[in-house]
N, C-alpha and C. Protein backbone atom coordinates (compact mmCIF):
# COMPACT_ATOMS: atom_id res chain seq x y z
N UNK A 1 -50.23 69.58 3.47
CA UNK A 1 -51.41 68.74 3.48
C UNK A 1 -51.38 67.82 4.69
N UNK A 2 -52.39 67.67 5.48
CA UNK A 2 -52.84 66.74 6.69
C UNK A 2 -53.58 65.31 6.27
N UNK A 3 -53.35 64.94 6.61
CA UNK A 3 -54.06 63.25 6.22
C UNK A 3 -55.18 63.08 7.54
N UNK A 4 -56.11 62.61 7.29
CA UNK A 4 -57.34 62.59 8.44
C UNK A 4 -57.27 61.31 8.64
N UNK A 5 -57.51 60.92 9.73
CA UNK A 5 -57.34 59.04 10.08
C UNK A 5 -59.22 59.27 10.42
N UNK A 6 -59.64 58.19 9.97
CA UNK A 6 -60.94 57.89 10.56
C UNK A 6 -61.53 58.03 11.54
N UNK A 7 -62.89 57.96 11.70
CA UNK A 7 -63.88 58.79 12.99
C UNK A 7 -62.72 57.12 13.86
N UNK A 8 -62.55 57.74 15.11
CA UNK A 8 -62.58 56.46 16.16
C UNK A 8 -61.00 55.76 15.69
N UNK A 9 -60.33 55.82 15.22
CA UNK A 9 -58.84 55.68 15.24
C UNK A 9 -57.83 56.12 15.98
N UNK A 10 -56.91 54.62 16.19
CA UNK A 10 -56.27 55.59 17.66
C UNK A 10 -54.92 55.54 16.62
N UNK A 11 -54.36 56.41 16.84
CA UNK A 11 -52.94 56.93 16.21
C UNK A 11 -52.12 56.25 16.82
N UNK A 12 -51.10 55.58 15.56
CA UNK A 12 -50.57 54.60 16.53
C UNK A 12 -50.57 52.32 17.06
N UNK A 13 -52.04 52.96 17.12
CA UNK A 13 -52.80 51.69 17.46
C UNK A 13 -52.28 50.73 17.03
N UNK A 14 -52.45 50.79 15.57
CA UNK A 14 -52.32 49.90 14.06
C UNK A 14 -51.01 49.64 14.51
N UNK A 15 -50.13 50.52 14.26
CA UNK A 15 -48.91 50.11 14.59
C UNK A 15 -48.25 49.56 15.59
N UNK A 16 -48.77 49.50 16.93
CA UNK A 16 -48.30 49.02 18.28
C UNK A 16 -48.86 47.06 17.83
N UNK A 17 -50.16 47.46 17.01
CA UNK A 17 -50.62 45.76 17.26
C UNK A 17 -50.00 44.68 16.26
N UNK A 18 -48.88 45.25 15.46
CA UNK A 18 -48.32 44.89 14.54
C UNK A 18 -47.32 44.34 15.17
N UNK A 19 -46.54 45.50 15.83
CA UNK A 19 -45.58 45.34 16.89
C UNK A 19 -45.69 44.14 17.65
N UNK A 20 -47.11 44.32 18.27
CA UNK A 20 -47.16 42.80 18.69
C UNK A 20 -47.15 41.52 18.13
N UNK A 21 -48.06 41.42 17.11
CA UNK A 21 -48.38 40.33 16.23
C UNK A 21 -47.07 39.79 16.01
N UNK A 22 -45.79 40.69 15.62
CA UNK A 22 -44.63 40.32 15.20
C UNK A 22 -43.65 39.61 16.70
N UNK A 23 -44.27 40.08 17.51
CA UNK A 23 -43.30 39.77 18.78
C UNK A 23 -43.82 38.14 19.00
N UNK A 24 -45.03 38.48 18.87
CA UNK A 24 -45.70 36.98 19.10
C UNK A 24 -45.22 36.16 18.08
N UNK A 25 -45.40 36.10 16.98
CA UNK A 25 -44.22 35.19 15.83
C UNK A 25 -43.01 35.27 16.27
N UNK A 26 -42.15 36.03 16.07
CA UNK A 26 -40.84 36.01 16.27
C UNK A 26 -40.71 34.67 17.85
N UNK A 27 -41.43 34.78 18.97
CA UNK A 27 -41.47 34.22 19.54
C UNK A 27 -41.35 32.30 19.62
N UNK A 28 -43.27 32.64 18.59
CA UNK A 28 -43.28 30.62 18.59
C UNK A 28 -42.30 30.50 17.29
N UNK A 29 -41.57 31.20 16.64
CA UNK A 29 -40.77 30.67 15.46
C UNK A 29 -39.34 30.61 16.34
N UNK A 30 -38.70 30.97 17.90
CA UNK A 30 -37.89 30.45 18.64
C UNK A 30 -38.80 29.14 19.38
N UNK A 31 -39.66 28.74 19.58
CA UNK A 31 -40.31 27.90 20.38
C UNK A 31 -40.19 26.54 19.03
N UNK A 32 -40.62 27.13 17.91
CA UNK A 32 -40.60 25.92 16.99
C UNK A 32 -39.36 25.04 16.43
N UNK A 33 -38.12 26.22 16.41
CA UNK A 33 -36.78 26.08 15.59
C UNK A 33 -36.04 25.41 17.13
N UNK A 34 -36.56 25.48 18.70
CA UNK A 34 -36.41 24.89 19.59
C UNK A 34 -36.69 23.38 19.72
N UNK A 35 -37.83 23.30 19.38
CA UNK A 35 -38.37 21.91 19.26
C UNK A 35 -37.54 21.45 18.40
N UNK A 36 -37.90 21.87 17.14
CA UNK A 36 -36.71 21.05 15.81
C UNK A 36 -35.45 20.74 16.35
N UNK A 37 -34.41 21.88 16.84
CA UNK A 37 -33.38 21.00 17.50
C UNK A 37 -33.42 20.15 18.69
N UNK A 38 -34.64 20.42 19.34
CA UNK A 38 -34.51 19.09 20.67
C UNK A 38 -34.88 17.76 20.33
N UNK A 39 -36.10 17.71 19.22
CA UNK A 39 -36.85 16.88 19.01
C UNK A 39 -36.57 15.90 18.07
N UNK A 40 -36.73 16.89 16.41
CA UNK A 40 -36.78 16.57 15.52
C UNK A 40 -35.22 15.83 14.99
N UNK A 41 -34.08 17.04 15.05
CA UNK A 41 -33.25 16.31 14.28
C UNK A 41 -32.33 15.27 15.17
N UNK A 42 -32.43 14.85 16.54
CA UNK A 42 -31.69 13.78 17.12
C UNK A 42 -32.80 12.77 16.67
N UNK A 43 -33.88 12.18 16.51
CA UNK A 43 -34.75 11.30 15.48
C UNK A 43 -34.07 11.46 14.29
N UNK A 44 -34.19 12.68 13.82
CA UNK A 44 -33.51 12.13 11.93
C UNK A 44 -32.18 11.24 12.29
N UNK A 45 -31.54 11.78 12.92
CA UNK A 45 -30.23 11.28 13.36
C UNK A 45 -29.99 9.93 13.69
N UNK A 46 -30.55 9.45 14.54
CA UNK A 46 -30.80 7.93 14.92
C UNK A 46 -31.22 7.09 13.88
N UNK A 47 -32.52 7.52 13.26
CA UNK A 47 -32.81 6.60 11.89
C UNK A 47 -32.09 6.87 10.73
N UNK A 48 -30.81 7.83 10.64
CA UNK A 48 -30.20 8.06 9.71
C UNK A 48 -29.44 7.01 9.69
N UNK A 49 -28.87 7.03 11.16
CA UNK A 49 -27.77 6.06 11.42
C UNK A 49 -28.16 4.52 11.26
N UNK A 50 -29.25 4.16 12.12
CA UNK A 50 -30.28 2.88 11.78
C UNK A 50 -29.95 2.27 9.95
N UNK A 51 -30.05 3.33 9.14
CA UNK A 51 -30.64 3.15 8.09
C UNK A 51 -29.30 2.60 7.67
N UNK A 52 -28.32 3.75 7.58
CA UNK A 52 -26.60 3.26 7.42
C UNK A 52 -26.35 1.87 7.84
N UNK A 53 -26.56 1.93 8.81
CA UNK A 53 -26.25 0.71 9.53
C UNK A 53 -26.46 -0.76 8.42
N UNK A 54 -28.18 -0.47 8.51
CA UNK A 54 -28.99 -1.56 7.75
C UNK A 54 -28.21 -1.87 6.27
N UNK A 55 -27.94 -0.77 5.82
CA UNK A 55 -27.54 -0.85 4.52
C UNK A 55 -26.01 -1.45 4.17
N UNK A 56 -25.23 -0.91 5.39
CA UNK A 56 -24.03 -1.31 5.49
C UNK A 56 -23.62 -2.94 5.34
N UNK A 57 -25.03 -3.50 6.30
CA UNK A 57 -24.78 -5.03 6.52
C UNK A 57 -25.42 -5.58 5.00
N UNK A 58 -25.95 -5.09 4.31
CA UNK A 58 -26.56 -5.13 3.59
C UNK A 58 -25.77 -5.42 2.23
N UNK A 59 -24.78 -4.80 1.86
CA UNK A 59 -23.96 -4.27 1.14
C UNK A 59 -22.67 -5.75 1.47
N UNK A 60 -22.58 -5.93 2.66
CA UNK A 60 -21.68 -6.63 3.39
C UNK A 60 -22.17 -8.16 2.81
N UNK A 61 -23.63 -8.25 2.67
CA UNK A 61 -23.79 -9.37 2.69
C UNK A 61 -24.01 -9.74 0.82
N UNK A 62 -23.68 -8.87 0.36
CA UNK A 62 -23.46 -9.24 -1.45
C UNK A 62 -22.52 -8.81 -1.51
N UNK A 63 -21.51 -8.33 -0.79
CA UNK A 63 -20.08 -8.38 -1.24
C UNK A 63 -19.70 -9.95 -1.06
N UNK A 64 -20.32 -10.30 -0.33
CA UNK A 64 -20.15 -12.01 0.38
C UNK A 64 -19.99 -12.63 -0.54
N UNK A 65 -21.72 -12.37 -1.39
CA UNK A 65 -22.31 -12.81 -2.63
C UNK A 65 -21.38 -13.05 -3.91
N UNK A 66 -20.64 -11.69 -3.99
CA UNK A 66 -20.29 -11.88 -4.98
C UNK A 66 -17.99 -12.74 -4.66
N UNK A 67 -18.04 -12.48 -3.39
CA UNK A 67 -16.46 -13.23 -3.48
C UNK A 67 -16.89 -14.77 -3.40
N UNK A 68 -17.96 -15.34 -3.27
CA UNK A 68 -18.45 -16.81 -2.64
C UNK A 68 -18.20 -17.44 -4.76
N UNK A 69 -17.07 -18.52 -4.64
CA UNK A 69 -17.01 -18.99 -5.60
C UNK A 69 -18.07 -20.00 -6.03
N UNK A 70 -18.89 -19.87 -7.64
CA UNK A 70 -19.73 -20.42 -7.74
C UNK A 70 -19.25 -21.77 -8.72
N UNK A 71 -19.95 -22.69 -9.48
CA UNK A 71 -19.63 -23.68 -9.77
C UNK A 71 -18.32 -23.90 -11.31
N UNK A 72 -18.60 -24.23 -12.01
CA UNK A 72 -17.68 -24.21 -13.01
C UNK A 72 -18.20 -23.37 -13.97
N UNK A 73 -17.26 -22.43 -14.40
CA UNK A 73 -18.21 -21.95 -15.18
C UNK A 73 -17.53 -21.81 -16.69
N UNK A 74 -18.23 -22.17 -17.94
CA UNK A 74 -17.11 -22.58 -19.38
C UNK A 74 -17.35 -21.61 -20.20
């Protein structure tokens, strides 16, 4: 049995533009996962650290809280 492709079908065709479609993704999904490491995660990184930081002094300053002797207590 023969399979008939439609009046005006190029054999093939379908498949070459797939080929492409996929080359073209495969592409901006290196262009995007590029950006993410140039861009994105040295920002997460900095405000990660920022944040540590903040919290650190933070933490520092009710540990204070709590060694700072308070009045008499019965």
């Amino acid at each position: 049995m023969s399979t008939k492709s439609s009046p005006g079908a190029d054999p093939g065709g379908m498949g070459r533009r797939i080929e492409e479609a996929l080359e073209l993704i495969e592409m901006e999904l290196r262009h995007t996962i590029a950006f993410i490491n140039d861009s994105v995660v040295p920002q997460v990184r900095n405000e990660s650290a920022y944040a540590m930081r903040t919290l650190a002094e933070k933490l520092h300053d009710l540990a204070d809280r709590f060694e700072k002797p308070k009045g008499p207590q019965f």
